[in-house]
PDB file of N, CA and C in Angstrom:
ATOM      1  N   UNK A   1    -108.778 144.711-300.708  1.00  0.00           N
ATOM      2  CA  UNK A   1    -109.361 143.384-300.708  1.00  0.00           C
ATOM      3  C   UNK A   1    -110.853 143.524-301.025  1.00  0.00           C
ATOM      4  N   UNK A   2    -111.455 142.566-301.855  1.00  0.00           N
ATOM      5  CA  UNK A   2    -112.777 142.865-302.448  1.00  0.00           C
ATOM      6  C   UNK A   2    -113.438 141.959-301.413  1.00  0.00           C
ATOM      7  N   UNK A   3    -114.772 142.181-301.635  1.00  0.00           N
ATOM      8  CA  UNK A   3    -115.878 141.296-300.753  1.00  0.00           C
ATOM      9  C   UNK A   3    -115.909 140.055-301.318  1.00  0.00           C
ATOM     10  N   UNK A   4    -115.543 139.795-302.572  1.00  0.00           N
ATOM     11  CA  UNK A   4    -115.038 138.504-303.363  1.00  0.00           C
ATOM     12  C   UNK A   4    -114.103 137.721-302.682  1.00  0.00           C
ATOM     13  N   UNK A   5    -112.860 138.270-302.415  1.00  0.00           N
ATOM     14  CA  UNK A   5    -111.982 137.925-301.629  1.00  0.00           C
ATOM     15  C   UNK A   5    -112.132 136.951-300.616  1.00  0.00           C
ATOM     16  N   UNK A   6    -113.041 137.911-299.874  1.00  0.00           N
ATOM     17  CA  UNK A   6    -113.085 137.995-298.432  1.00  0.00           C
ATOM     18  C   UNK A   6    -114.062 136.607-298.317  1.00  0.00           C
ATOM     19  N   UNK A   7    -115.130 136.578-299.197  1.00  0.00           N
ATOM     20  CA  UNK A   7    -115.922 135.459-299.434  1.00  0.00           C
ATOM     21  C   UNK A   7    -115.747 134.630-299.193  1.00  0.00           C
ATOM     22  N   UNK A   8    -113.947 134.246-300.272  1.00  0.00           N
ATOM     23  CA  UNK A   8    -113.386 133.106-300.803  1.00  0.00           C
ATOM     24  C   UNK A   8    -112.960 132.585-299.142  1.00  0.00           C
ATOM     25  N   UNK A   9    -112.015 133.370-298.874  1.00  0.00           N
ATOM     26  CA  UNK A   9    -111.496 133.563-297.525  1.00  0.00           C
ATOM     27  C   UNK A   9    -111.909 132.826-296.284  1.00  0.00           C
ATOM     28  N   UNK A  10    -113.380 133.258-296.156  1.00  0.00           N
ATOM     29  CA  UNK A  10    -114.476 132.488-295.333  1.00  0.00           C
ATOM     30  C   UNK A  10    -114.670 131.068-295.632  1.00  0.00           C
ATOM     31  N   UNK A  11    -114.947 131.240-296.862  1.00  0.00           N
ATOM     32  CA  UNK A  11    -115.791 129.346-297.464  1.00  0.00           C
ATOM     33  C   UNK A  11    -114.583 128.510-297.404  1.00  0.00           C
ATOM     34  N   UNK A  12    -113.414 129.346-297.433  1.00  0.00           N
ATOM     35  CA  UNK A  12    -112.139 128.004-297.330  1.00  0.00           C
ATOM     36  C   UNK A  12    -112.047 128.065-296.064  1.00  0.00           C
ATOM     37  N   UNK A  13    -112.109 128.631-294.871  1.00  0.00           N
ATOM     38  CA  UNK A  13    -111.983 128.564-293.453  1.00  0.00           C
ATOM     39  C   UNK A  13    -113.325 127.968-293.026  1.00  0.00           C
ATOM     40  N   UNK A  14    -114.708 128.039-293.712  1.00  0.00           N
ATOM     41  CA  UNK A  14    -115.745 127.030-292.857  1.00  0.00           C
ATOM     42  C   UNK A  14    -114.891 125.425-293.759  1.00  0.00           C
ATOM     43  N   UNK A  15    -115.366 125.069-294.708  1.00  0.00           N
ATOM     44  CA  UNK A  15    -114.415 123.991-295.274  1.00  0.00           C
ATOM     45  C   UNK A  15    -113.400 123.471-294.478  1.00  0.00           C
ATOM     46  N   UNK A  16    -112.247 124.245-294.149  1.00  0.00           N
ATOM     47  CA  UNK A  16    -111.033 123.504-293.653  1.00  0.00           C
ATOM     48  C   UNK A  16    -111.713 123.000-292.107  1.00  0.00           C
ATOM     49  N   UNK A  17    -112.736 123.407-291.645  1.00  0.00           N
ATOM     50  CA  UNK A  17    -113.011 123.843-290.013  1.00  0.00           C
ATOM     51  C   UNK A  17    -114.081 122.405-290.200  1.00  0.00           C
ATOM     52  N   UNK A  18    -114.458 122.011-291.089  1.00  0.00           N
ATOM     53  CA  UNK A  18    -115.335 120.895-291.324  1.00  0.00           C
ATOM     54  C   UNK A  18    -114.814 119.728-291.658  1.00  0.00           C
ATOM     55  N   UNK A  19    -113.829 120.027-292.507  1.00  0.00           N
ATOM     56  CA  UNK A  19    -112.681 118.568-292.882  1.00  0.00           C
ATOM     57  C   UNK A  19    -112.024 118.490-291.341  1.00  0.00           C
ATOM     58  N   UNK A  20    -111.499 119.676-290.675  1.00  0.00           N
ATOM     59  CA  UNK A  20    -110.960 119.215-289.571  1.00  0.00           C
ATOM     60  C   UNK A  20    -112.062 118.413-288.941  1.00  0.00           C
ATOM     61  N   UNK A  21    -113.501 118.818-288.487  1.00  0.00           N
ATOM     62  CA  UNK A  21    -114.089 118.126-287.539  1.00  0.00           C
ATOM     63  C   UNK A  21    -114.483 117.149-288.070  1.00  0.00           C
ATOM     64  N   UNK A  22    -114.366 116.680-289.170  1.00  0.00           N
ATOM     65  CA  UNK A  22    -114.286 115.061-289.908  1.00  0.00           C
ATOM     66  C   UNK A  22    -113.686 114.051-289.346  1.00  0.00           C
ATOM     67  N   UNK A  23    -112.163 114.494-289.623  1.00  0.00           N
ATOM     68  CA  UNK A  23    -111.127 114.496-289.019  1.00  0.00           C
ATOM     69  C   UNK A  23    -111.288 113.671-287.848  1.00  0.00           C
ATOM     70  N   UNK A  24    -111.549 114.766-286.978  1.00  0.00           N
ATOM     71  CA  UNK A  24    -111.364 114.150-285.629  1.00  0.00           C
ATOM     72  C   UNK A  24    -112.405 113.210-285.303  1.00  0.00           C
ATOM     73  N   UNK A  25    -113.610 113.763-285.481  1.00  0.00           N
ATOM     74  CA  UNK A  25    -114.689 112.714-285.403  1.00  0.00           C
ATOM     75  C   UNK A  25    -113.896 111.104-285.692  1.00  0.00           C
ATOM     76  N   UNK A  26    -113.379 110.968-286.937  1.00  0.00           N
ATOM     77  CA  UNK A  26    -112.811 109.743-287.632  1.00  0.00           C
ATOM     78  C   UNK A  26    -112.419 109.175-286.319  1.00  0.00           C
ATOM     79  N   UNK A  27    -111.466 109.767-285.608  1.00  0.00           N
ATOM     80  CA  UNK A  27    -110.326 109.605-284.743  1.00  0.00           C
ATOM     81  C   UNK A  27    -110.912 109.458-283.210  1.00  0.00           C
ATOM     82  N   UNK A  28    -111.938 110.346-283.137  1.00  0.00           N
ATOM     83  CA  UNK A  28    -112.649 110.375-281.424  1.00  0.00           C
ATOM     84  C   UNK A  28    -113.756 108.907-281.368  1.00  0.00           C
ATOM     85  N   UNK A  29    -114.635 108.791-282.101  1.00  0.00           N
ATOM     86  CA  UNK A  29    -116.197 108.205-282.485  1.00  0.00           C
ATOM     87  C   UNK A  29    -115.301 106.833-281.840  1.00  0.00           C
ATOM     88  N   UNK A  30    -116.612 106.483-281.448  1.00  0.00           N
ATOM     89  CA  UNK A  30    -116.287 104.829-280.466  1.00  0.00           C
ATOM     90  C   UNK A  30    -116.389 103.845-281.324  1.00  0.00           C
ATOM     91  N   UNK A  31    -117.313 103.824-282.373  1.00  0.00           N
ATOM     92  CA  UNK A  31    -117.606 102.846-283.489  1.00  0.00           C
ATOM     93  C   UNK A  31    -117.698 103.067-284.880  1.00  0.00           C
ATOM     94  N   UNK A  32    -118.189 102.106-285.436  1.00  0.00           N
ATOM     95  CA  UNK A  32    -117.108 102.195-287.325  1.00  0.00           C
ATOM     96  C   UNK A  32    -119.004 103.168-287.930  1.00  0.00           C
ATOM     97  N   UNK A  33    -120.316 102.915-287.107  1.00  0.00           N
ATOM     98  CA  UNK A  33    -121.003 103.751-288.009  1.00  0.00           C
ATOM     99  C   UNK A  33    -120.858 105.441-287.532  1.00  0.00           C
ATOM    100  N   UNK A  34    -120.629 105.672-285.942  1.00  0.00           N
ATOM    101  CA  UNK A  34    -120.306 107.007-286.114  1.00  0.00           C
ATOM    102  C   UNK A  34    -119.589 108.130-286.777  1.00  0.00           C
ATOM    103  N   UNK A  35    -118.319 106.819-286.545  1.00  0.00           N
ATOM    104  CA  UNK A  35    -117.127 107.234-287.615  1.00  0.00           C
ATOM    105  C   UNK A  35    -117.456 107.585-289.319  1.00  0.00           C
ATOM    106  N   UNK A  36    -118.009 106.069-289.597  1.00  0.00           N
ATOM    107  CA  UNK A  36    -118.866 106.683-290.892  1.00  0.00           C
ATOM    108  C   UNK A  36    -119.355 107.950-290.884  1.00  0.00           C
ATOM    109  N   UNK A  37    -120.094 108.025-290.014  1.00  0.00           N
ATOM    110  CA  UNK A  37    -121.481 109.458-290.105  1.00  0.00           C
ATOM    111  C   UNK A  37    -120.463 111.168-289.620  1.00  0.00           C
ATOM    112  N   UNK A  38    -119.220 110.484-289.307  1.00  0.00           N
ATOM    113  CA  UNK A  38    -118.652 111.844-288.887  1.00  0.00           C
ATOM    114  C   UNK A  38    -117.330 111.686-290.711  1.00  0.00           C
ATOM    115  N   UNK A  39    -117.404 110.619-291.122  1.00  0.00           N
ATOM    116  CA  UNK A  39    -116.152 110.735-292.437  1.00  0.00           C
ATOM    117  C   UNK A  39    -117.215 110.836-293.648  1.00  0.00           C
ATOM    118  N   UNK A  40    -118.979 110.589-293.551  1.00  0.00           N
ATOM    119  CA  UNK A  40    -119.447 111.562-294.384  1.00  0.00           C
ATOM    120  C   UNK A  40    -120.286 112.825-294.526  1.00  0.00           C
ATOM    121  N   UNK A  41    -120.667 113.312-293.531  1.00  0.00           N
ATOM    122  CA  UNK A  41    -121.647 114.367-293.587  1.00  0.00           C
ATOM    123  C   UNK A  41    -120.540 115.399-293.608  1.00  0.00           C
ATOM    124  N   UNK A  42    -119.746 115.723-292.811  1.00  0.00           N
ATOM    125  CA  UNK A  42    -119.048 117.238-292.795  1.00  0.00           C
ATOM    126  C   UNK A  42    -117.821 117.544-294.395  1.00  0.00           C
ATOM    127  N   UNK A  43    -117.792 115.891-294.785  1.00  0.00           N
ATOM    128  CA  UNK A  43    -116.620 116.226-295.684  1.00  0.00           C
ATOM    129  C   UNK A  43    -117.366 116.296-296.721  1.00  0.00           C
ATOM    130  N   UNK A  44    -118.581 116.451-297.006  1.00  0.00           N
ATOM    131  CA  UNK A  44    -119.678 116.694-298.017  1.00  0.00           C
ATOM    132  C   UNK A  44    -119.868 118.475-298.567  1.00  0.00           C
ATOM    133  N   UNK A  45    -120.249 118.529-296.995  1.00  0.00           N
ATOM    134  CA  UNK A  45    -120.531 120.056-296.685  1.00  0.00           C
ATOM    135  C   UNK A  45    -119.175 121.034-297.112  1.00  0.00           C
ATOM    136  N   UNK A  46    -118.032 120.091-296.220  1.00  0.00           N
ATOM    137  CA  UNK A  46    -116.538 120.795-297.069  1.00  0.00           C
ATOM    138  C   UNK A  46    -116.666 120.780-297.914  1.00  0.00           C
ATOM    139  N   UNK A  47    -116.911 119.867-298.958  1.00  0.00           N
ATOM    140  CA  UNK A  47    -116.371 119.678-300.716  1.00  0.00           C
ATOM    141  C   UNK A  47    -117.112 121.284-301.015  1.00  0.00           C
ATOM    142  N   UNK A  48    -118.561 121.121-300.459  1.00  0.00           N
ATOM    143  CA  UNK A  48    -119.646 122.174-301.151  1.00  0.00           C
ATOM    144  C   UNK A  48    -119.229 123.321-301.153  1.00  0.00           C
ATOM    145  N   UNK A  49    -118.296 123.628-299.501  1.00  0.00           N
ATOM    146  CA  UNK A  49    -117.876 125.119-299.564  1.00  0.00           C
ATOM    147  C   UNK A  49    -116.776 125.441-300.251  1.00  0.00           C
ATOM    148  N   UNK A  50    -115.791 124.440-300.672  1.00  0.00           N
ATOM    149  CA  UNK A  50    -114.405 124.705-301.036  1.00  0.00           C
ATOM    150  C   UNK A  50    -115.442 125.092-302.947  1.00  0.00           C
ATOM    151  N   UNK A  51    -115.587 124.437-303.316  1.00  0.00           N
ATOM    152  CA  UNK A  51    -116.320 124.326-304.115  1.00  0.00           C
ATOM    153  C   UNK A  51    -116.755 125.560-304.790  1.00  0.00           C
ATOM    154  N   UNK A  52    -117.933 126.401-304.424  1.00  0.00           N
ATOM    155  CA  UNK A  52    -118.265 127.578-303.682  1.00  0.00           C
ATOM    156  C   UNK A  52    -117.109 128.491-303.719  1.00  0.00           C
ATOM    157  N   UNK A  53    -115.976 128.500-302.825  1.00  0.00           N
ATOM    158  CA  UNK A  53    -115.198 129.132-303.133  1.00  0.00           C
ATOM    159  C   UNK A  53    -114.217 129.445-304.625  1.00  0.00           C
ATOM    160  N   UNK A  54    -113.877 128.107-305.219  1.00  0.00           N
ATOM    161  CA  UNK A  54    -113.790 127.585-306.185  1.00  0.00           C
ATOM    162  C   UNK A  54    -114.517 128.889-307.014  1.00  0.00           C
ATOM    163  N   UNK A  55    -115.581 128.449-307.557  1.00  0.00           N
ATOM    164  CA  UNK A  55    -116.156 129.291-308.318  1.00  0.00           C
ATOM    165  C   UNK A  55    -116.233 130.363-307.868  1.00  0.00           C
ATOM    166  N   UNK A  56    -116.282 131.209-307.153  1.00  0.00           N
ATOM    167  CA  UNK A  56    -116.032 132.279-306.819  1.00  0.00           C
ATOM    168  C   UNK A  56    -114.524 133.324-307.098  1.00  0.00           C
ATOM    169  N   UNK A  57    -113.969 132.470-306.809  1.00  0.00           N
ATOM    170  CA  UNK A  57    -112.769 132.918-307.490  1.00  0.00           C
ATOM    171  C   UNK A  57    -112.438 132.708-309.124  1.00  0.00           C
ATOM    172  N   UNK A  58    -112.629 131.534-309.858  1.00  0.00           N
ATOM    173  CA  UNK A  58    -112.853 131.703-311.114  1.00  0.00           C
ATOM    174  C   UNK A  58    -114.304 131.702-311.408  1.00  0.00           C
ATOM    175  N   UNK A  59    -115.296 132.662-311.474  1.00  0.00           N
ATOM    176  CA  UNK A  59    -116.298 132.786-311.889  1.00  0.00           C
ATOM    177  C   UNK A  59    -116.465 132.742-313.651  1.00  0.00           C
ATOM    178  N   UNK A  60    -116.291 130.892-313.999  1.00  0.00           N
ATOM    179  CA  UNK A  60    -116.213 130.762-315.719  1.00  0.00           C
ATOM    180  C   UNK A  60    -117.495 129.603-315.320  1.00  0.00           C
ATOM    181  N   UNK A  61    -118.104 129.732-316.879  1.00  0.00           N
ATOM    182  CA  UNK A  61    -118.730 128.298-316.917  1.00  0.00           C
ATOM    183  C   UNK A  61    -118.204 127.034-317.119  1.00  0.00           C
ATOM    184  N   UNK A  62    -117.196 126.803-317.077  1.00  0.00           N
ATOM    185  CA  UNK A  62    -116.308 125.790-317.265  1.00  0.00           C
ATOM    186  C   UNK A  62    -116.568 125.415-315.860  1.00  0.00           C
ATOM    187  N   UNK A  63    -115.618 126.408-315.154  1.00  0.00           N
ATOM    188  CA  UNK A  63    -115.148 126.188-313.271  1.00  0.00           C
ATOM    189  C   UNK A  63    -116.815 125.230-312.743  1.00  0.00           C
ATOM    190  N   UNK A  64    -117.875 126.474-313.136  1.00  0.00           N
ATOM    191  CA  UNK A  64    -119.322 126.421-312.524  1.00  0.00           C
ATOM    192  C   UNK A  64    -119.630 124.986-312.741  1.00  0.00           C
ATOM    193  N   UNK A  65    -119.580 124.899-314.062  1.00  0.00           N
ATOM    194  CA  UNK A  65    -120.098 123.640-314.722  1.00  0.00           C
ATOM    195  C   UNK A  65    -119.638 122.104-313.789  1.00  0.00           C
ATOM    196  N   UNK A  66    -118.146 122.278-314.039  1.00  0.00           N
ATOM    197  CA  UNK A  66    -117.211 121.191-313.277  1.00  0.00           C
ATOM    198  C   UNK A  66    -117.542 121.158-311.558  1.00  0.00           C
ATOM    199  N   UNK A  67    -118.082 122.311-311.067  1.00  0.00           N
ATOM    200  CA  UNK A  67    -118.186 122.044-309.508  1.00  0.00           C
ATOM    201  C   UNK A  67    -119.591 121.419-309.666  1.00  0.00           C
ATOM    202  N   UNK A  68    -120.557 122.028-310.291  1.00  0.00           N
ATOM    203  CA  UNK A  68    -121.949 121.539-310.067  1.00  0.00           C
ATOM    204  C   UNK A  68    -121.890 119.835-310.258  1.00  0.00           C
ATOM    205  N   UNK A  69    -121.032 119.181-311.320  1.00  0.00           N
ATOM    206  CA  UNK A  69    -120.840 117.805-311.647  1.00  0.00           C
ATOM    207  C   UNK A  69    -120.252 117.198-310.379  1.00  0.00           C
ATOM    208  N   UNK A  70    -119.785 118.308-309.926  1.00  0.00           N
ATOM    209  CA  UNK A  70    -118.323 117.228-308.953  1.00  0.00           C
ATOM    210  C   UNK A  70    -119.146 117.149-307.662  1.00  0.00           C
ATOM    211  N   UNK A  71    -120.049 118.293-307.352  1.00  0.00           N
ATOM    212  CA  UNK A  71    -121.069 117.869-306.003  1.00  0.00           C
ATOM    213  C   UNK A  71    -122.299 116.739-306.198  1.00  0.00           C
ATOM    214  N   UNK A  72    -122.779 117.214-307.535  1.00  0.00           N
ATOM    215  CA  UNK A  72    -124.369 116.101-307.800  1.00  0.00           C
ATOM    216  C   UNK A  72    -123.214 114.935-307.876  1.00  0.00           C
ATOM    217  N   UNK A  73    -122.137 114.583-308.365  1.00  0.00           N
ATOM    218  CA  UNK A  73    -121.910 113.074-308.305  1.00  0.00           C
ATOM    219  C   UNK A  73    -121.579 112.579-306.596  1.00  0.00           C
ATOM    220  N   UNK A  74    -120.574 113.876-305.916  1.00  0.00           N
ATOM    221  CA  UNK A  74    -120.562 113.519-304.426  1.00  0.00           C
ATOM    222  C   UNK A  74    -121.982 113.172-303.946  1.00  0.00           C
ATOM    223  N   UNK A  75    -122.961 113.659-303.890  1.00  0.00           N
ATOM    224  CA  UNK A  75    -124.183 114.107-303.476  1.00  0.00           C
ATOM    225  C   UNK A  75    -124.813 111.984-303.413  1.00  0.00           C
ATOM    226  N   UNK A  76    -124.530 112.217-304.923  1.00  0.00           N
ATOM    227  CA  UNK A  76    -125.578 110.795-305.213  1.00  0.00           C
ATOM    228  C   UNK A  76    -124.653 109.865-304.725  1.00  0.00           C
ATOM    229  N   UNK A  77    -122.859 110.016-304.678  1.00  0.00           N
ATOM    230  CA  UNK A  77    -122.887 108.128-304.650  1.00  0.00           C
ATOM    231  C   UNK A  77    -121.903 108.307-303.081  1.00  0.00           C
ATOM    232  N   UNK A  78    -122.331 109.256-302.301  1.00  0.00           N
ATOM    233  CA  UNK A  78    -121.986 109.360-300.929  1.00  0.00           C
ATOM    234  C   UNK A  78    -122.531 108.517-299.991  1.00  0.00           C
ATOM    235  N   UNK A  79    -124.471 108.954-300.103  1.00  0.00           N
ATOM    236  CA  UNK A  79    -125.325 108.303-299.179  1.00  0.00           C
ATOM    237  C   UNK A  79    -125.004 106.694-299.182  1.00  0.00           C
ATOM    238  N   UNK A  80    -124.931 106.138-300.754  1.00  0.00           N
ATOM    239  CA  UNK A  80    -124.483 104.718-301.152  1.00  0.00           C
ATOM    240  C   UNK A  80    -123.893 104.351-300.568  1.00  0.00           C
ATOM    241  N   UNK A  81    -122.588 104.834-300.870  1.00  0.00           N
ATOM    242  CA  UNK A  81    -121.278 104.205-300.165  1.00  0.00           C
ATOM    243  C   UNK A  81    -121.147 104.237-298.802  1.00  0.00           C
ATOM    244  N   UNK A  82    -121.858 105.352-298.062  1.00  0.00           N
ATOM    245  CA  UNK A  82    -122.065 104.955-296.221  1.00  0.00           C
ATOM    246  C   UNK A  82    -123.212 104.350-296.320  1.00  0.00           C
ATOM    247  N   UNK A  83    -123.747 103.787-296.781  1.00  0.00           N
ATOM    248  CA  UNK A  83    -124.784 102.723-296.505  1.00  0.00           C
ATOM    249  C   UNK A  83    -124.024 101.322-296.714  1.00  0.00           C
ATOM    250  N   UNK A  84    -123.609 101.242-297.701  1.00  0.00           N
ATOM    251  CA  UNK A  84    -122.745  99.650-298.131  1.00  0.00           C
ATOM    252  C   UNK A  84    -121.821  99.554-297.017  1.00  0.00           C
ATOM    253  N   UNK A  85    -120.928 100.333-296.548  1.00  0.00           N
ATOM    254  CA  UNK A  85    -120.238 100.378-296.025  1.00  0.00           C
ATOM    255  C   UNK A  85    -120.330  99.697-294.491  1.00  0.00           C
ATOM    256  N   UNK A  86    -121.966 100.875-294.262  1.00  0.00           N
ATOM    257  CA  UNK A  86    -122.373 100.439-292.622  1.00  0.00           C
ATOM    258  C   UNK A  86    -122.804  99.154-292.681  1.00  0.00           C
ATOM    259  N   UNK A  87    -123.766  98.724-293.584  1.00  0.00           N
ATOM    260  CA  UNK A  87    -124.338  97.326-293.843  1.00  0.00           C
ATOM    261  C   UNK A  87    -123.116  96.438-293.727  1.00  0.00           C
ATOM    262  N   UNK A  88    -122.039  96.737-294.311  1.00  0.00           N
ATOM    263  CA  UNK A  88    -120.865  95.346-294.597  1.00  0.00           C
ATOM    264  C   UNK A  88    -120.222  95.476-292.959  1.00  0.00           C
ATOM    265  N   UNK A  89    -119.950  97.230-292.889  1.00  0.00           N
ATOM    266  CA  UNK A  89    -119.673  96.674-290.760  1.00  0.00           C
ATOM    267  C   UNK A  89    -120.488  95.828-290.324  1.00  0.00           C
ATOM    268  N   UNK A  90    -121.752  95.623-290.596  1.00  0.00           N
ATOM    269  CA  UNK A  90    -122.694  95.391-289.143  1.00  0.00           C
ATOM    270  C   UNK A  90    -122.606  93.607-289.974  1.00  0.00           C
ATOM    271  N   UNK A  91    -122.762  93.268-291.109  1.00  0.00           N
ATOM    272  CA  UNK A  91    -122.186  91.952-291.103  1.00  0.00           C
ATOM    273  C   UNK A  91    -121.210  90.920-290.924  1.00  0.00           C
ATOM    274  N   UNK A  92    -120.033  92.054-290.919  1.00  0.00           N
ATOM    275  CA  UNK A  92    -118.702  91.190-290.533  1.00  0.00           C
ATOM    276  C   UNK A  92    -118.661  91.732-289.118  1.00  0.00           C
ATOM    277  N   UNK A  93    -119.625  92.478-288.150  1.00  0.00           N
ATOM    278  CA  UNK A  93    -119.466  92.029-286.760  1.00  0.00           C
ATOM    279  C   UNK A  93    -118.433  93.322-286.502  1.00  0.00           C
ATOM    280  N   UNK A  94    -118.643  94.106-286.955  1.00  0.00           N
ATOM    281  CA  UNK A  94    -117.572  95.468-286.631  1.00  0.00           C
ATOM    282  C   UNK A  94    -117.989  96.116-286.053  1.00  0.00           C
ATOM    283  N   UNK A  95    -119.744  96.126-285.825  1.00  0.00           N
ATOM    284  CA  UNK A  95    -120.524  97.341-284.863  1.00  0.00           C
ATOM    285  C   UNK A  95    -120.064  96.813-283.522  1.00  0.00           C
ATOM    286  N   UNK A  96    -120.486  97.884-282.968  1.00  0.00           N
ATOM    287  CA  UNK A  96    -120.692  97.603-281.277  1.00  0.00           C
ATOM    288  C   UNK A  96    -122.230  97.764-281.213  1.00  0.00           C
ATOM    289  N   UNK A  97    -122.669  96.703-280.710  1.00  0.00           N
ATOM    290  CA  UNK A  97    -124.205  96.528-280.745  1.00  0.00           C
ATOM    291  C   UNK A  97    -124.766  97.023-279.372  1.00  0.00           C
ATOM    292  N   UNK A  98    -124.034  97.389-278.536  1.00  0.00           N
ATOM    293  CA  UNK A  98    -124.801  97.684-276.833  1.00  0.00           C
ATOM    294  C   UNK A  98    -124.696  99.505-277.178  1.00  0.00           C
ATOM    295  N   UNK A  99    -124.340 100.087-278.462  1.00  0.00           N
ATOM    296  CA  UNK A  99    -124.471 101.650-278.863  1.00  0.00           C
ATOM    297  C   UNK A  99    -125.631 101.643-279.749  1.00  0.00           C
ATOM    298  N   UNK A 100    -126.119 100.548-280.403  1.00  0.00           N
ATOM    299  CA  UNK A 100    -127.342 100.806-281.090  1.00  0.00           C
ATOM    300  C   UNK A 100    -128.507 101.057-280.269  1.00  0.00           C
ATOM    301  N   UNK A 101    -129.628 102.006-280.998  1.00  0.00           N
ATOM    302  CA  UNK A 101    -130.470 102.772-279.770  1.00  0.00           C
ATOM    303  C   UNK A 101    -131.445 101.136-280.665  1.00  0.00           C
ATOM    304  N   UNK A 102    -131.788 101.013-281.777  1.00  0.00           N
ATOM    305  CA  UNK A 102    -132.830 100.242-282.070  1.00  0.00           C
ATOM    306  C   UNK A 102    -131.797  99.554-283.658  1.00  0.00           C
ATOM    307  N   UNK A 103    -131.869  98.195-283.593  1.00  0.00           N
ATOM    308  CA  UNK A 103    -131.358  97.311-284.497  1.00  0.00           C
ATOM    309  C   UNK A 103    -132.464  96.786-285.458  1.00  0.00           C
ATOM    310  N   UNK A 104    -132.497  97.881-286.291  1.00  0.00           N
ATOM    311  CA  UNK A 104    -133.583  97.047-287.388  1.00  0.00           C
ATOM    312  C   UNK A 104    -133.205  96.712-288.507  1.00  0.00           C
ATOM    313  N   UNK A 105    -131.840  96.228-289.053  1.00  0.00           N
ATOM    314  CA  UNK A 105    -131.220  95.635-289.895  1.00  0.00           C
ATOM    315  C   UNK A 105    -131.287  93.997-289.466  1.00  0.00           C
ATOM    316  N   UNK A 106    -130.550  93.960-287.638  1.00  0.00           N
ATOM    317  CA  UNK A 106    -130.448  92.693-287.329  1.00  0.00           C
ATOM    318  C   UNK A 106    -132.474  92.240-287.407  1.00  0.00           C
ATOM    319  N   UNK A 107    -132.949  93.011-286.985  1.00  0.00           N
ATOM    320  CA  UNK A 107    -134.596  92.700-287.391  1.00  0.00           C
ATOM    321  C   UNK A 107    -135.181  92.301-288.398  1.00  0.00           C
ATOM    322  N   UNK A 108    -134.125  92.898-288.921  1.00  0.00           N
ATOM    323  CA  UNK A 108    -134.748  92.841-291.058  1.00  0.00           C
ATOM    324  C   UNK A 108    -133.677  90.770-291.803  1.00  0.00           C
ATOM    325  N   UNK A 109    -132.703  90.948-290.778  1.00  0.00           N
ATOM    326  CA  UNK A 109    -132.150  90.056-290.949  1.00  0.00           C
ATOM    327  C   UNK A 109    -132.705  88.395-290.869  1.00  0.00           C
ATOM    328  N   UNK A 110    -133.009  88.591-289.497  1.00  0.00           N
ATOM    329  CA  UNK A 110    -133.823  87.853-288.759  1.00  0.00           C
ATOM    330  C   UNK A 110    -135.196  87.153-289.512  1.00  0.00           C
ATOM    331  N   UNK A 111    -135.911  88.177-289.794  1.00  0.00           N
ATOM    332  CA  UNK A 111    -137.353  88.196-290.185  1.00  0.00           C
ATOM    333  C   UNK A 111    -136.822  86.964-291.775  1.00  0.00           C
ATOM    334  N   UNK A 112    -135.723  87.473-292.359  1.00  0.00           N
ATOM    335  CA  UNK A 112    -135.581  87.147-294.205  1.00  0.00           C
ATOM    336  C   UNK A 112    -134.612  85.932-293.981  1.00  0.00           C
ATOM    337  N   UNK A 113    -134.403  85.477-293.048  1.00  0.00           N
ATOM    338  CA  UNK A 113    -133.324  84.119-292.873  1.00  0.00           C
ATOM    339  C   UNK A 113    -133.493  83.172-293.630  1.00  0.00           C
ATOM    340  N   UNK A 114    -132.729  82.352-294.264  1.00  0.00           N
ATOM    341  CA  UNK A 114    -133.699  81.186-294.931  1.00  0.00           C
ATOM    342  C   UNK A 114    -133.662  80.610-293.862  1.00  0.00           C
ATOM    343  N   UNK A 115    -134.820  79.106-293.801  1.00  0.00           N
ATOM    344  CA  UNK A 115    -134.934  78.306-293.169  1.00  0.00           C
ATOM    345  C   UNK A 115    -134.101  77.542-292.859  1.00  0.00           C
ATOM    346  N   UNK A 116    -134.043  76.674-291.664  1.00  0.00           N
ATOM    347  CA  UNK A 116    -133.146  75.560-291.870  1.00  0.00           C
ATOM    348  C   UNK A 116    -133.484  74.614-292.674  1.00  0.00           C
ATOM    349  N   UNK A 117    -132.065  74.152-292.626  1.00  0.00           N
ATOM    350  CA  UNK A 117    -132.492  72.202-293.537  1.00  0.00           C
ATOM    351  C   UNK A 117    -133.136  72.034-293.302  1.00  0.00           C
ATOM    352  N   UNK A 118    -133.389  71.551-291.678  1.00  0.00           N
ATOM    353  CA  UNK A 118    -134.633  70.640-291.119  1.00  0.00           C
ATOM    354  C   UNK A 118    -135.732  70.910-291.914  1.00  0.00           C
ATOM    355  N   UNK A 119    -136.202  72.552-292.135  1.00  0.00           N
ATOM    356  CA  UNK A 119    -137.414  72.786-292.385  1.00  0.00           C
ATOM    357  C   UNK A 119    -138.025  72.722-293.151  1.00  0.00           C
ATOM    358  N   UNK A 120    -136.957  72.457-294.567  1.00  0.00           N
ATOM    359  CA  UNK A 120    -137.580  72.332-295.423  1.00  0.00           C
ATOM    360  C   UNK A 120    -138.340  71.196-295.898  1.00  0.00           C
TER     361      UNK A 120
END
């Protein structure tokens, strides 16, 4: 068995050990942004190591090329999509608001309201 191998071996066992604690996070977390923050940070870090392994085992520029694309696109439209995501919980009323340490969306909300009728 080469140190190549053995590499591969590892980066698919941290990976699987990170999708698992995704996983559960999904399944344990009390509310929809933890849950978010546990269904994107570790399954990121997975993609990176499987990834990683990936090329390691076919070490082509093809393989290289296709992982480097497949993380910079995870990379960029990840943060997005748990942001839209948390924003659309916390408007349709899906957070649990007595777990927020400081609410500065409902702040930001507040502040940009339009006026009432009356006021205008």
């Amino acid at each position: 068995m080469s140190l190549a191998e053995i590499a591969v071996g590892l980066l698919i066992l941290v990976s699987a050990f990170l999708s698992m604690a995704a996983g559960i996070g999904i399944v344990r977390f009390p509310d929809v942004l933890t849950r978010l923050h546990a269904a994107t940070k570790p399954q990121v870090l997975g993609l990176a190591t499987i990834l990683a392994a990936v090329v390691l085992r076919a070490p082509t520029w093809g393989v290289l090329t296709t992982a480097v694309l497949v993380m910079t696109f995870q990379l960029l439209t990840q943060p997005m999509t748990a942001h839209m995501l948390g924003r659309s919980a916390y408007r349709t009323s899906h957070v649990r608001r007595d777990l927020l340490i400081e609410d500065e969306l409902g702040r930001d909300i507040a502040e940009h309201a339009e006026p009432e009728a009356s006021d205008r």
